[in-house]
PDB file of N, CA and C in Angstrom:
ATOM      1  N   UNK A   1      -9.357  -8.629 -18.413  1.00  0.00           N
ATOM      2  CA  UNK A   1      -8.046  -8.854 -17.839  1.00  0.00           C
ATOM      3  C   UNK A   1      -6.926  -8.431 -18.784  1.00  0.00           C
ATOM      4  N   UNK A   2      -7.332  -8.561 -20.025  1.00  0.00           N
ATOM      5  CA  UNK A   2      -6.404  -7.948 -21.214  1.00  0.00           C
ATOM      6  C   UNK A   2      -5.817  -6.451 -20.987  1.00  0.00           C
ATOM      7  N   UNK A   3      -6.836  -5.740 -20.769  1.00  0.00           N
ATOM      8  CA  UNK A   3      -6.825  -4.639 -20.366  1.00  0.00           C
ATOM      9  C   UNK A   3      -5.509  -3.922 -19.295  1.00  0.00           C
ATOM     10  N   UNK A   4      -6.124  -4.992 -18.527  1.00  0.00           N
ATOM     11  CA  UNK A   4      -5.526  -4.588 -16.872  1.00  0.00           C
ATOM     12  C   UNK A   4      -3.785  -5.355 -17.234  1.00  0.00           C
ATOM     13  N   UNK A   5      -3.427  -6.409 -18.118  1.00  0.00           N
ATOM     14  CA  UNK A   5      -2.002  -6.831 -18.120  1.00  0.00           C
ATOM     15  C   UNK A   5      -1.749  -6.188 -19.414  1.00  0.00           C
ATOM     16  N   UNK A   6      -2.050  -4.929 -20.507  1.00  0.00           N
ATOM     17  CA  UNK A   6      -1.451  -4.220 -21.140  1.00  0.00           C
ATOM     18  C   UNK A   6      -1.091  -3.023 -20.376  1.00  0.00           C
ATOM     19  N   UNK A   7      -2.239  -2.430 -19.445  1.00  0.00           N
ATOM     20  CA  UNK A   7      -1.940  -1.071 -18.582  1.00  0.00           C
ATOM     21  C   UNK A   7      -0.669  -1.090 -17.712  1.00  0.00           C
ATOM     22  N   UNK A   8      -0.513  -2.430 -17.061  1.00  0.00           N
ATOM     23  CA  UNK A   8       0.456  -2.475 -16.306  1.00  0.00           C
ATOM     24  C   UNK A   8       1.611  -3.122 -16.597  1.00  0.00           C
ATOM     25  N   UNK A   9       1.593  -3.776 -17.971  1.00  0.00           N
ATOM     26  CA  UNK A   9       2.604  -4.235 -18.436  1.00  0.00           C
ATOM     27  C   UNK A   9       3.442  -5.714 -18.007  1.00  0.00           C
ATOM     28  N   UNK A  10       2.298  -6.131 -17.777  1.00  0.00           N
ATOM     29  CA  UNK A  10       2.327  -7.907 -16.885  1.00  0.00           C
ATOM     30  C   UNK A  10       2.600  -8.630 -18.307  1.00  0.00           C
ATOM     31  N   UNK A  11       3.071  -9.554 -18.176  1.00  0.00           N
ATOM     32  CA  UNK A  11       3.292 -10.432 -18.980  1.00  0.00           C
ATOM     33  C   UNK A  11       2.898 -11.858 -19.267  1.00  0.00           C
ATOM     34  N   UNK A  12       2.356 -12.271 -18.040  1.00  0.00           N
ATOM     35  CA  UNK A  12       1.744 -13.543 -17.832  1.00  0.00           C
ATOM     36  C   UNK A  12       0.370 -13.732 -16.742  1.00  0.00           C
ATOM     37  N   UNK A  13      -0.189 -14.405 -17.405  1.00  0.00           N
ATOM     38  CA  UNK A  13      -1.676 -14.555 -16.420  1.00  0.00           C
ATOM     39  C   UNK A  13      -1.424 -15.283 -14.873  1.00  0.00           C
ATOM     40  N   UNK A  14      -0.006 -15.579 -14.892  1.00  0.00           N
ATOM     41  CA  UNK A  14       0.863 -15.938 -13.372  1.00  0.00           C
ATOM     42  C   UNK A  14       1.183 -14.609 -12.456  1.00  0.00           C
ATOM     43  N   UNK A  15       1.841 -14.089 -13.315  1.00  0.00           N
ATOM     44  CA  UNK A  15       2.249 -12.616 -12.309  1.00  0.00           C
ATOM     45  C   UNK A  15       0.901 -12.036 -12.024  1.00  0.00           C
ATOM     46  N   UNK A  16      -0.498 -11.626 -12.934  1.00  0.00           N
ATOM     47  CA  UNK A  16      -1.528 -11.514 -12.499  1.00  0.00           C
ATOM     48  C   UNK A  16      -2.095 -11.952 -11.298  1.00  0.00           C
ATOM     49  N   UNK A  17      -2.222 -13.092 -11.425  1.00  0.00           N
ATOM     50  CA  UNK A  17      -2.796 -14.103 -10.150  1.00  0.00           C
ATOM     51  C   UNK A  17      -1.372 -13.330  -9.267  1.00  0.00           C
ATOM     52  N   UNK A  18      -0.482 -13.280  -8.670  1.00  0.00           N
ATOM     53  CA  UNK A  18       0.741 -12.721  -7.564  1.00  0.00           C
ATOM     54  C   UNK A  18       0.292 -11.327  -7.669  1.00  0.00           C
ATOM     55  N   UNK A  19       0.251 -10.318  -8.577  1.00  0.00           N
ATOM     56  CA  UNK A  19      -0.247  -9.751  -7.939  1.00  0.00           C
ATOM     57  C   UNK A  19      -1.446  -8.962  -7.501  1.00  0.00           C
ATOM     58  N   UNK A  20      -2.776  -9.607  -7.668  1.00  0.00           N
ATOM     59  CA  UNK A  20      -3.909  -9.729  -7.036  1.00  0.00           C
ATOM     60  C   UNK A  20      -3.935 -10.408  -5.648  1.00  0.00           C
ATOM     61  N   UNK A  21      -2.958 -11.524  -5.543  1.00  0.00           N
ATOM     62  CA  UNK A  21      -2.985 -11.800  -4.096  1.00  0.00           C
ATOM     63  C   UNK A  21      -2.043 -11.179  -3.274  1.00  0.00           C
ATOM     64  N   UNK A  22      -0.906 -10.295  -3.527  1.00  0.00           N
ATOM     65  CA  UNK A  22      -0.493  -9.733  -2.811  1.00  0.00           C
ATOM     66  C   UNK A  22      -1.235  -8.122  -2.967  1.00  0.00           C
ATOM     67  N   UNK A  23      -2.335  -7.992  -3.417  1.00  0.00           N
ATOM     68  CA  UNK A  23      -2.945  -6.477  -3.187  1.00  0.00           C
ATOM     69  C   UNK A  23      -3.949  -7.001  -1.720  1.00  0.00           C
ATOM     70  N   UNK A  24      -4.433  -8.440  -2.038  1.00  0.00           N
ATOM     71  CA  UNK A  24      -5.110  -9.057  -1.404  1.00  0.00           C
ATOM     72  C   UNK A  24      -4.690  -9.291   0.188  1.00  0.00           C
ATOM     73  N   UNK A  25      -3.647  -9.710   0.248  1.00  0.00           N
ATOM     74  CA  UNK A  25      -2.837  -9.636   1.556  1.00  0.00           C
ATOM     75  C   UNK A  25      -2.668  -8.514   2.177  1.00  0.00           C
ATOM     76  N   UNK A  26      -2.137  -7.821   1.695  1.00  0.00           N
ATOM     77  CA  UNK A  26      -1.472  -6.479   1.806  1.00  0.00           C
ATOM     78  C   UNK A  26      -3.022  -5.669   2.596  1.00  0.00           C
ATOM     79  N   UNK A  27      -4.048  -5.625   1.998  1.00  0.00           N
ATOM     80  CA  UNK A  27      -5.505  -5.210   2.392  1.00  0.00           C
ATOM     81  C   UNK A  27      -5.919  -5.434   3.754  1.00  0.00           C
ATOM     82  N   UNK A  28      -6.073  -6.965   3.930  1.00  0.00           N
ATOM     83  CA  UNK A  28      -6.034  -7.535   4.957  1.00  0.00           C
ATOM     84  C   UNK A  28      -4.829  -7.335   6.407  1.00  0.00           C
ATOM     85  N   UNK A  29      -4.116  -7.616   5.861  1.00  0.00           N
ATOM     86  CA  UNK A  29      -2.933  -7.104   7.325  1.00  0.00           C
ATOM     87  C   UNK A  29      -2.902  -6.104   7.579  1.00  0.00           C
ATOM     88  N   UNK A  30      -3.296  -5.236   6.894  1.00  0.00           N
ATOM     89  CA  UNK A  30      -3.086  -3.682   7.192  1.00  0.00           C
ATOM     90  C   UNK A  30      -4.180  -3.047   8.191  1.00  0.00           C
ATOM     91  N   UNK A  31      -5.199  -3.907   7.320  1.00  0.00           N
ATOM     92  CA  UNK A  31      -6.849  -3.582   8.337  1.00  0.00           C
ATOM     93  C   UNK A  31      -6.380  -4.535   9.738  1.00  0.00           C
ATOM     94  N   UNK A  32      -5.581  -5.732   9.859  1.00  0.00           N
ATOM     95  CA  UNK A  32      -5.434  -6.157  11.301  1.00  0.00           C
ATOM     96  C   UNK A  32      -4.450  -5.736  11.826  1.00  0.00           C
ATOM     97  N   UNK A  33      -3.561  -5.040  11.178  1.00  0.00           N
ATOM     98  CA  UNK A  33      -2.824  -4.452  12.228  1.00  0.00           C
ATOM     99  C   UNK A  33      -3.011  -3.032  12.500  1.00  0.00           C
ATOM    100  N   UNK A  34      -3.938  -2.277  11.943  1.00  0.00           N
ATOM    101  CA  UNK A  34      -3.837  -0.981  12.411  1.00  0.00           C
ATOM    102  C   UNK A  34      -5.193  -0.949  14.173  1.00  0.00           C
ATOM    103  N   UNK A  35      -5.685  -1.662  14.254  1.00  0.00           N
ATOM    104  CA  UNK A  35      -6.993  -2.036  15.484  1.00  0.00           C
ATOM    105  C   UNK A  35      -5.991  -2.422  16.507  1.00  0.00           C
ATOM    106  N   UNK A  36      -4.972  -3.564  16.735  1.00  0.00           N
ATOM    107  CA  UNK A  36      -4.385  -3.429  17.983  1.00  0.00           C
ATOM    108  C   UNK A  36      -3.312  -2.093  17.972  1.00  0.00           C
ATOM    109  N   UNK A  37      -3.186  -1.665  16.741  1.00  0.00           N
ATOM    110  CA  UNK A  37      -1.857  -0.422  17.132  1.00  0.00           C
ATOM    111  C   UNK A  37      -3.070   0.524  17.430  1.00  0.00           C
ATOM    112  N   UNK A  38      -3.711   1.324  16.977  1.00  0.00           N
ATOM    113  CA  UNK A  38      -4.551   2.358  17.569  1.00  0.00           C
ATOM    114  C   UNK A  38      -5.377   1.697  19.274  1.00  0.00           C
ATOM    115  N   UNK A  39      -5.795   0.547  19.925  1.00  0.00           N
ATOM    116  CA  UNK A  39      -5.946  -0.040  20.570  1.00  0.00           C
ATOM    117  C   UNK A  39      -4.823   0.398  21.852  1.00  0.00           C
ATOM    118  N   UNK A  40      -3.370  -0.121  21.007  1.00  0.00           N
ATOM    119  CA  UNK A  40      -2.282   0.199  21.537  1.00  0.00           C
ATOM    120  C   UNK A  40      -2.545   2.071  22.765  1.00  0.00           C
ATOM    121  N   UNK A  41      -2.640   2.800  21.897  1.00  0.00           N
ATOM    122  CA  UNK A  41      -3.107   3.904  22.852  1.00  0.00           C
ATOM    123  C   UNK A  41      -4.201   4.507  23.034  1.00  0.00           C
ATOM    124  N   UNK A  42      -5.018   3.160  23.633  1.00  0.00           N
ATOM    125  CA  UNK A  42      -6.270   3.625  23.586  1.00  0.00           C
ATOM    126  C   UNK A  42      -7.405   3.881  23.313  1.00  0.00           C
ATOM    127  N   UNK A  43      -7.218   3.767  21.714  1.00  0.00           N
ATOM    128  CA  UNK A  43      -7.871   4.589  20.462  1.00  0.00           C
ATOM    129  C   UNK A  43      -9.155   3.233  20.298  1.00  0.00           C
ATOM    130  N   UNK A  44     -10.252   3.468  20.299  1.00  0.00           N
ATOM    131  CA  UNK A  44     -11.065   2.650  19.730  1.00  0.00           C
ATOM    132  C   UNK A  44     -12.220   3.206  19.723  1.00  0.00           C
ATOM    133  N   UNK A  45     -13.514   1.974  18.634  1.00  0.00           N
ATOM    134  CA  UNK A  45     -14.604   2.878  18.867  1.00  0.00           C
ATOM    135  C   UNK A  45     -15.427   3.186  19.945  1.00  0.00           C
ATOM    136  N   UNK A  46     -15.286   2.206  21.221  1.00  0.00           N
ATOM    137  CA  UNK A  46     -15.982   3.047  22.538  1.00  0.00           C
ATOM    138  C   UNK A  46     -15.219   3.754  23.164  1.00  0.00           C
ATOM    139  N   UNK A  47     -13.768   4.591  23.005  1.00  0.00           N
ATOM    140  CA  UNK A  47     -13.256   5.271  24.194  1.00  0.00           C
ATOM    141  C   UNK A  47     -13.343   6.364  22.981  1.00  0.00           C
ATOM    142  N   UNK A  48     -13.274   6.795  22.077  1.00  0.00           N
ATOM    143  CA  UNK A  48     -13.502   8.031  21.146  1.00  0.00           C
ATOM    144  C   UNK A  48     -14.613   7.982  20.483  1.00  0.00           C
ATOM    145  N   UNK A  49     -14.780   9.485  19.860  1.00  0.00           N
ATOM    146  CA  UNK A  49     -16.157   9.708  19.084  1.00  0.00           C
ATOM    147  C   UNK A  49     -16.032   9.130  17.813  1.00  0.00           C
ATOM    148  N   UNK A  50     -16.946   8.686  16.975  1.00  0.00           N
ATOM    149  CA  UNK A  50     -16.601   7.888  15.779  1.00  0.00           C
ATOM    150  C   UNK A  50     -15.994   8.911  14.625  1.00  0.00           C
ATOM    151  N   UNK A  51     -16.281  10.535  14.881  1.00  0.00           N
ATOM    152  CA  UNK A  51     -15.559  11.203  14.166  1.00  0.00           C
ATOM    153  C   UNK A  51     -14.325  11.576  13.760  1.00  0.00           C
ATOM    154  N   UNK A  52     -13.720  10.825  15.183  1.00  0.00           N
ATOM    155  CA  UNK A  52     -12.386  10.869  15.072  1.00  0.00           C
ATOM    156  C   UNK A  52     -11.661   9.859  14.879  1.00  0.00           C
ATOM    157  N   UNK A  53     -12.476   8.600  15.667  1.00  0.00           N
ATOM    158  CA  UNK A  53     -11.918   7.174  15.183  1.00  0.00           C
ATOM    159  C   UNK A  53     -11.835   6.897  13.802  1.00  0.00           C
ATOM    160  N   UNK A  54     -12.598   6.985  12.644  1.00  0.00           N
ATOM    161  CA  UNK A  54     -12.761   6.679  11.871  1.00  0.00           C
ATOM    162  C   UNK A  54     -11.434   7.118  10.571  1.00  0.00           C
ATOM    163  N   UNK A  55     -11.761   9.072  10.765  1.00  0.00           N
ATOM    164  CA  UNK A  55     -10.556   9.626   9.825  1.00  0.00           C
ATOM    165  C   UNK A  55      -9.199   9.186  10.382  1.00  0.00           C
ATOM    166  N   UNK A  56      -9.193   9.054  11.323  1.00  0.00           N
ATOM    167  CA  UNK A  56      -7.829   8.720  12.044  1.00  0.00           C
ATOM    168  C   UNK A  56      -7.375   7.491  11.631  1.00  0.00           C
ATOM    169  N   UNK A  57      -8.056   6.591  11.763  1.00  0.00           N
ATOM    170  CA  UNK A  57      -8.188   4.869  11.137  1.00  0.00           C
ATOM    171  C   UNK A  57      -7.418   4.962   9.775  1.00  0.00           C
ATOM    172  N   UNK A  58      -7.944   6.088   9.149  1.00  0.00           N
ATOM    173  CA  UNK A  58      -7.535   5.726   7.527  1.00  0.00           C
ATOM    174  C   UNK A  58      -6.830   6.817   7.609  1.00  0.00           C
ATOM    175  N   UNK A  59      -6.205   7.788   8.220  1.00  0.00           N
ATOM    176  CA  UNK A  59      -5.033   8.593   7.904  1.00  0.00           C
ATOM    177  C   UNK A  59      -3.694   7.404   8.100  1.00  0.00           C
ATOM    178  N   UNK A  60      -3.829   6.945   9.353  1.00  0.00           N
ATOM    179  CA  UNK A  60      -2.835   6.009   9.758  1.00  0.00           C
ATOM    180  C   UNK A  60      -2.729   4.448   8.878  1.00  0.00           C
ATOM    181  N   UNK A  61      -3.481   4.121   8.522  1.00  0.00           N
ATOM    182  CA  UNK A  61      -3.834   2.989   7.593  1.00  0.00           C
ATOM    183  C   UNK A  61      -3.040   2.949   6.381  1.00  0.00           C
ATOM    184  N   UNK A  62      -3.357   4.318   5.973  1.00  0.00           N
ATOM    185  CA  UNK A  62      -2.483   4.648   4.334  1.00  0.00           C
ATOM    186  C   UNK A  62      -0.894   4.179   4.343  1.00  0.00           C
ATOM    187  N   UNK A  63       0.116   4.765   5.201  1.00  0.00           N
ATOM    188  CA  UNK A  63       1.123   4.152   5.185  1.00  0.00           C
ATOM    189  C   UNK A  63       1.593   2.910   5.430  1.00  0.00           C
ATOM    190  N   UNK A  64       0.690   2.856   6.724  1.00  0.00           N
ATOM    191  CA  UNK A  64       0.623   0.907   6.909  1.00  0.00           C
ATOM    192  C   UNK A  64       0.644  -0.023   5.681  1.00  0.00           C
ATOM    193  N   UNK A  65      -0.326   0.525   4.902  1.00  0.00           N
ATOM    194  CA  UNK A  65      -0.911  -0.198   3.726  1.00  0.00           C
ATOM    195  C   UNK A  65       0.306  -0.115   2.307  1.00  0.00           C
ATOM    196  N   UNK A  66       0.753   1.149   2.320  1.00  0.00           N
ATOM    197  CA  UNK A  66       1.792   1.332   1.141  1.00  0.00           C
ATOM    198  C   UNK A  66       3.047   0.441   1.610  1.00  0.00           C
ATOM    199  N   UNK A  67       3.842   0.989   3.095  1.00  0.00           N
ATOM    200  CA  UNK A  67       4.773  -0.183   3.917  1.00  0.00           C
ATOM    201  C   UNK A  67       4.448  -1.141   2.945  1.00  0.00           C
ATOM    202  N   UNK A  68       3.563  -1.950   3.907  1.00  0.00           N
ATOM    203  CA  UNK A  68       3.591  -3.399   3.491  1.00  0.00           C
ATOM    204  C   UNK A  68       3.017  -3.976   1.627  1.00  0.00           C
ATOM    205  N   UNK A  69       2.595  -3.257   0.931  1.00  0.00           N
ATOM    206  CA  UNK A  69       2.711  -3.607  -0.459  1.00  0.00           C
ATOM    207  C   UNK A  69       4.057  -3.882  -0.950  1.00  0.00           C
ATOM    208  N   UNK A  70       4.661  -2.700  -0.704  1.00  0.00           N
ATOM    209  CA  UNK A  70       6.170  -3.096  -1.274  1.00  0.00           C
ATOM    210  C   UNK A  70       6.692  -4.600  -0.416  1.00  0.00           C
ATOM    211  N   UNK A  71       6.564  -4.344   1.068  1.00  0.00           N
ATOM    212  CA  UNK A  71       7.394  -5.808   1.518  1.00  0.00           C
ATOM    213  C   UNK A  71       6.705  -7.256   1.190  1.00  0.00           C
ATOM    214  N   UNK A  72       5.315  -7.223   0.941  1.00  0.00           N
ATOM    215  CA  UNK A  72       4.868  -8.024  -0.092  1.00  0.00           C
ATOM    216  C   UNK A  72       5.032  -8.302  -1.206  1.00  0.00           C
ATOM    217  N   UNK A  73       5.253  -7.150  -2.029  1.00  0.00           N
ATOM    218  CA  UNK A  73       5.785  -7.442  -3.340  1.00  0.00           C
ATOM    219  C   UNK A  73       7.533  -7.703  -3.621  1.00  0.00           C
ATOM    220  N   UNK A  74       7.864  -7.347  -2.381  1.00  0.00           N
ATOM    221  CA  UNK A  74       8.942  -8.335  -2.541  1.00  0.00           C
ATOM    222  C   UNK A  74       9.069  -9.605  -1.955  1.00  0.00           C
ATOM    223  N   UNK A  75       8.421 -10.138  -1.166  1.00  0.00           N
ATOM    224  CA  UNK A  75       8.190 -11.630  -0.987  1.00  0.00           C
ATOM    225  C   UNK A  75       7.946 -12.185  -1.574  1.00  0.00           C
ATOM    226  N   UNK A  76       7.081 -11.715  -2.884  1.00  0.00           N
ATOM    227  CA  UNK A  76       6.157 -12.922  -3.614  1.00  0.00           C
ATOM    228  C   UNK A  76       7.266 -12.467  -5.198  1.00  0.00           C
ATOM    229  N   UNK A  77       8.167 -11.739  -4.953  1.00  0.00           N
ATOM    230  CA  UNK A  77       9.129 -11.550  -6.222  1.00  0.00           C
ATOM    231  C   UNK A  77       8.739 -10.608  -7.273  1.00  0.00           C
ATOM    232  N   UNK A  78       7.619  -9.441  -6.439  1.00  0.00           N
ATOM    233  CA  UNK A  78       7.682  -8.453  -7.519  1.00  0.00           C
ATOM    234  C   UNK A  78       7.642  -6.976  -7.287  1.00  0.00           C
ATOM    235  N   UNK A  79       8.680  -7.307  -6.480  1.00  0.00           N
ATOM    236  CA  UNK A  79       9.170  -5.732  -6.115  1.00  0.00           C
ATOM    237  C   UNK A  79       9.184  -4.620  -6.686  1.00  0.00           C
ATOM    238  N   UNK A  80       9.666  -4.945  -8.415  1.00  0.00           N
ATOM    239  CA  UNK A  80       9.799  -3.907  -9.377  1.00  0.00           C
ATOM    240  C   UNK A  80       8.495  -3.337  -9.472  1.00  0.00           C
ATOM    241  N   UNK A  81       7.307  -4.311 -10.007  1.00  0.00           N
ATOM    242  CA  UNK A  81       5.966  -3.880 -10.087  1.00  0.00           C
ATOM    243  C   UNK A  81       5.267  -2.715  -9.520  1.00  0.00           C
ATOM    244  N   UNK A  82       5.740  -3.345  -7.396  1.00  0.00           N
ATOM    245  CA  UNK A  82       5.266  -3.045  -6.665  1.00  0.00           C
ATOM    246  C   UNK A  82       5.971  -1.349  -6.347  1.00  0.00           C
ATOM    247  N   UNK A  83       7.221  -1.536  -6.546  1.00  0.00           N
ATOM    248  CA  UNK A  83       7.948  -0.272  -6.186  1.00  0.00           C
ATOM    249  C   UNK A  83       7.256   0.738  -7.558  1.00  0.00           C
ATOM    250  N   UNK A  84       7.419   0.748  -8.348  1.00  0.00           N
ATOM    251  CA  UNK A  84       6.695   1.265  -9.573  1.00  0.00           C
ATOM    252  C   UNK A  84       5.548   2.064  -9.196  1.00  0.00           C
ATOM    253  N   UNK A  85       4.575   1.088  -8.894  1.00  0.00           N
ATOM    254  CA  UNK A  85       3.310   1.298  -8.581  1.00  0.00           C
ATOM    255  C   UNK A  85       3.272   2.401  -7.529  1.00  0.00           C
ATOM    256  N   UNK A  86       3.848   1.993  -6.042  1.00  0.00           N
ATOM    257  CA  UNK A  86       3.600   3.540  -5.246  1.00  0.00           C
ATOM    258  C   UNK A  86       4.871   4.511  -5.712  1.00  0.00           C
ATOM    259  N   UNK A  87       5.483   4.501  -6.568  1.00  0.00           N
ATOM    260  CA  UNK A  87       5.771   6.221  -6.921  1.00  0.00           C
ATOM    261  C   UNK A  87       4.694   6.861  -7.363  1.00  0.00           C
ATOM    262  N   UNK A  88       4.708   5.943  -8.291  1.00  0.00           N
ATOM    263  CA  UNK A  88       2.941   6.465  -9.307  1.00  0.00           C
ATOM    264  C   UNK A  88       2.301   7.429  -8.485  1.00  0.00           C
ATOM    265  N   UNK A  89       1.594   6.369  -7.585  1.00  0.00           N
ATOM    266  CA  UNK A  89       0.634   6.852  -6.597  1.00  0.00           C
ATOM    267  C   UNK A  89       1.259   7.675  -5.710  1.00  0.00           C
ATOM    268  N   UNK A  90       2.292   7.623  -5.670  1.00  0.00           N
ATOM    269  CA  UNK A  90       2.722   9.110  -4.102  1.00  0.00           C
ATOM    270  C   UNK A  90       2.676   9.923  -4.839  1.00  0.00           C
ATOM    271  N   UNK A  91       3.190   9.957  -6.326  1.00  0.00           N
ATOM    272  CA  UNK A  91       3.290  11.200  -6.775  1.00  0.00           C
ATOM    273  C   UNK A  91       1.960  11.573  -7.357  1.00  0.00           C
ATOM    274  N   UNK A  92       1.305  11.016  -7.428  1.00  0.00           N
ATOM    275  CA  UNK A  92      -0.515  11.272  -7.888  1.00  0.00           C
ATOM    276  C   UNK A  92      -1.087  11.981  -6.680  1.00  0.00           C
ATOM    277  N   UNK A  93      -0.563  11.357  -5.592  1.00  0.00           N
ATOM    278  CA  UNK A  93      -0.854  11.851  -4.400  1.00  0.00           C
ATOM    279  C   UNK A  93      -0.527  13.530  -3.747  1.00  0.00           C
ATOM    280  N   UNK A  94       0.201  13.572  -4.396  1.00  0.00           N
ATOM    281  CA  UNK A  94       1.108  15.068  -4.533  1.00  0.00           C
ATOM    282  C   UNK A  94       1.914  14.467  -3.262  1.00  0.00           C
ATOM    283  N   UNK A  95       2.313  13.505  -3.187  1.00  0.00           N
ATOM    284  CA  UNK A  95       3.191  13.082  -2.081  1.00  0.00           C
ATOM    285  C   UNK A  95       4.741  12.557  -2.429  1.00  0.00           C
ATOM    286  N   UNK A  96       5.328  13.085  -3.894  1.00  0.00           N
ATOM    287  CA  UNK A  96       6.136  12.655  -4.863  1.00  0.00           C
ATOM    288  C   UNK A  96       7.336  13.409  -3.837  1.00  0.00           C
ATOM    289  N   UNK A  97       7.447  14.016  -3.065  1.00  0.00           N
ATOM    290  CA  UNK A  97       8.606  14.814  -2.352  1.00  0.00           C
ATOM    291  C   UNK A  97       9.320  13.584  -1.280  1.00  0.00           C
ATOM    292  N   UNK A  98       8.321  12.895  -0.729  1.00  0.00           N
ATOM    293  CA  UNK A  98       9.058  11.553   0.108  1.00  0.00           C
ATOM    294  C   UNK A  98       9.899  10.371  -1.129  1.00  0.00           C
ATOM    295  N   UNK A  99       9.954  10.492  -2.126  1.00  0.00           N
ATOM    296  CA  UNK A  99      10.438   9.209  -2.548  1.00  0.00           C
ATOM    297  C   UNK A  99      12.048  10.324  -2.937  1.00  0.00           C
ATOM    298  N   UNK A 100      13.283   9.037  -2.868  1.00  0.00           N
ATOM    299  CA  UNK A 100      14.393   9.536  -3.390  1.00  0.00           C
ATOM    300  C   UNK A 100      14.832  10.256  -4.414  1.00  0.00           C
ATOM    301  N   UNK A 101      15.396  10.966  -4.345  1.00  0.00           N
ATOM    302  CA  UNK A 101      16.405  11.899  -5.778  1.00  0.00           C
ATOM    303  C   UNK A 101      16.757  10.985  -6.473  1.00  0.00           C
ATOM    304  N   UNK A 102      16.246  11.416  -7.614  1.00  0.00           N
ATOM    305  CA  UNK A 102      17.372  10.244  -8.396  1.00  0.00           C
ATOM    306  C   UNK A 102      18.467  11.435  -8.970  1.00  0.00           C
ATOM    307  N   UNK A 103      19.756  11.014  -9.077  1.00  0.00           N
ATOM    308  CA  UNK A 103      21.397  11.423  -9.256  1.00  0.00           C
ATOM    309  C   UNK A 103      21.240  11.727 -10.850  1.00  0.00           C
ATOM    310  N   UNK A 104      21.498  12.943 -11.134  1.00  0.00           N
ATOM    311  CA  UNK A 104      21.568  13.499 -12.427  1.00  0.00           C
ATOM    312  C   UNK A 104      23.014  12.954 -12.783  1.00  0.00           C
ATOM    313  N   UNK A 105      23.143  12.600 -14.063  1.00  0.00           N
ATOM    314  CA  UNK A 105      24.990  12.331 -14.446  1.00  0.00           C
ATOM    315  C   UNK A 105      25.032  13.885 -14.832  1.00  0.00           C
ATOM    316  N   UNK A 106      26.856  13.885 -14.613  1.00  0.00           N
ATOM    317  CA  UNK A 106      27.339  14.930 -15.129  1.00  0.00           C
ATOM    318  C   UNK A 106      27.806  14.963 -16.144  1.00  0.00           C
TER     319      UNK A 106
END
């Protein structure tokens, strides 16, 4: 655990515990809400082939899942963490073009 609160720069074995349970949450709602929204039109595993249900599941999932980390991590008060964390990852993602400009001074 030493490890994991020098990498990320946690400071207390409290913010640890917050945010493991909001990765924890965040996991969970995402997997229940993406089944009635694909449901929503249709989409499930007996009206499609599982080849398509499946990649589709987790193309659509990914944003669901990033969404709600941040609005979790700002509920539970760690927004900074959380906002941090998916630049990282969008931009790991080669997906660094959706997040804002930041304003050069003149």
């Amino acid at each position: 655990m030493a490890n994991f609160k020098q990498r990320w720069n946690i400071k207390s074995n409290w913010q640890l515990l917050i945010i493991v349970v909001v990765f924890a949450l965040t996991g969970s709602s995402a997997a229940f809400i993406i089944k009635p929204l694909l449901a929503l039109f249709d989409i499930t595993k007996g009206t499609v082939a599982a080849w398509i249900y499946y990649p589709l599941y987790l193309i659509l999932i990914f944003p669901i899942y990033q969404f709600l980390l941040v609005c979790f991590g700002f509920v539970f008060g760690q927004f900074t963490f959380f906002w941090a964390f998916e630049k990282k990852l969008l931009k790991s993602c080669g997906l660094g073009f959706i997040l804002p400009k930041k304003e050069k001074p003149e």
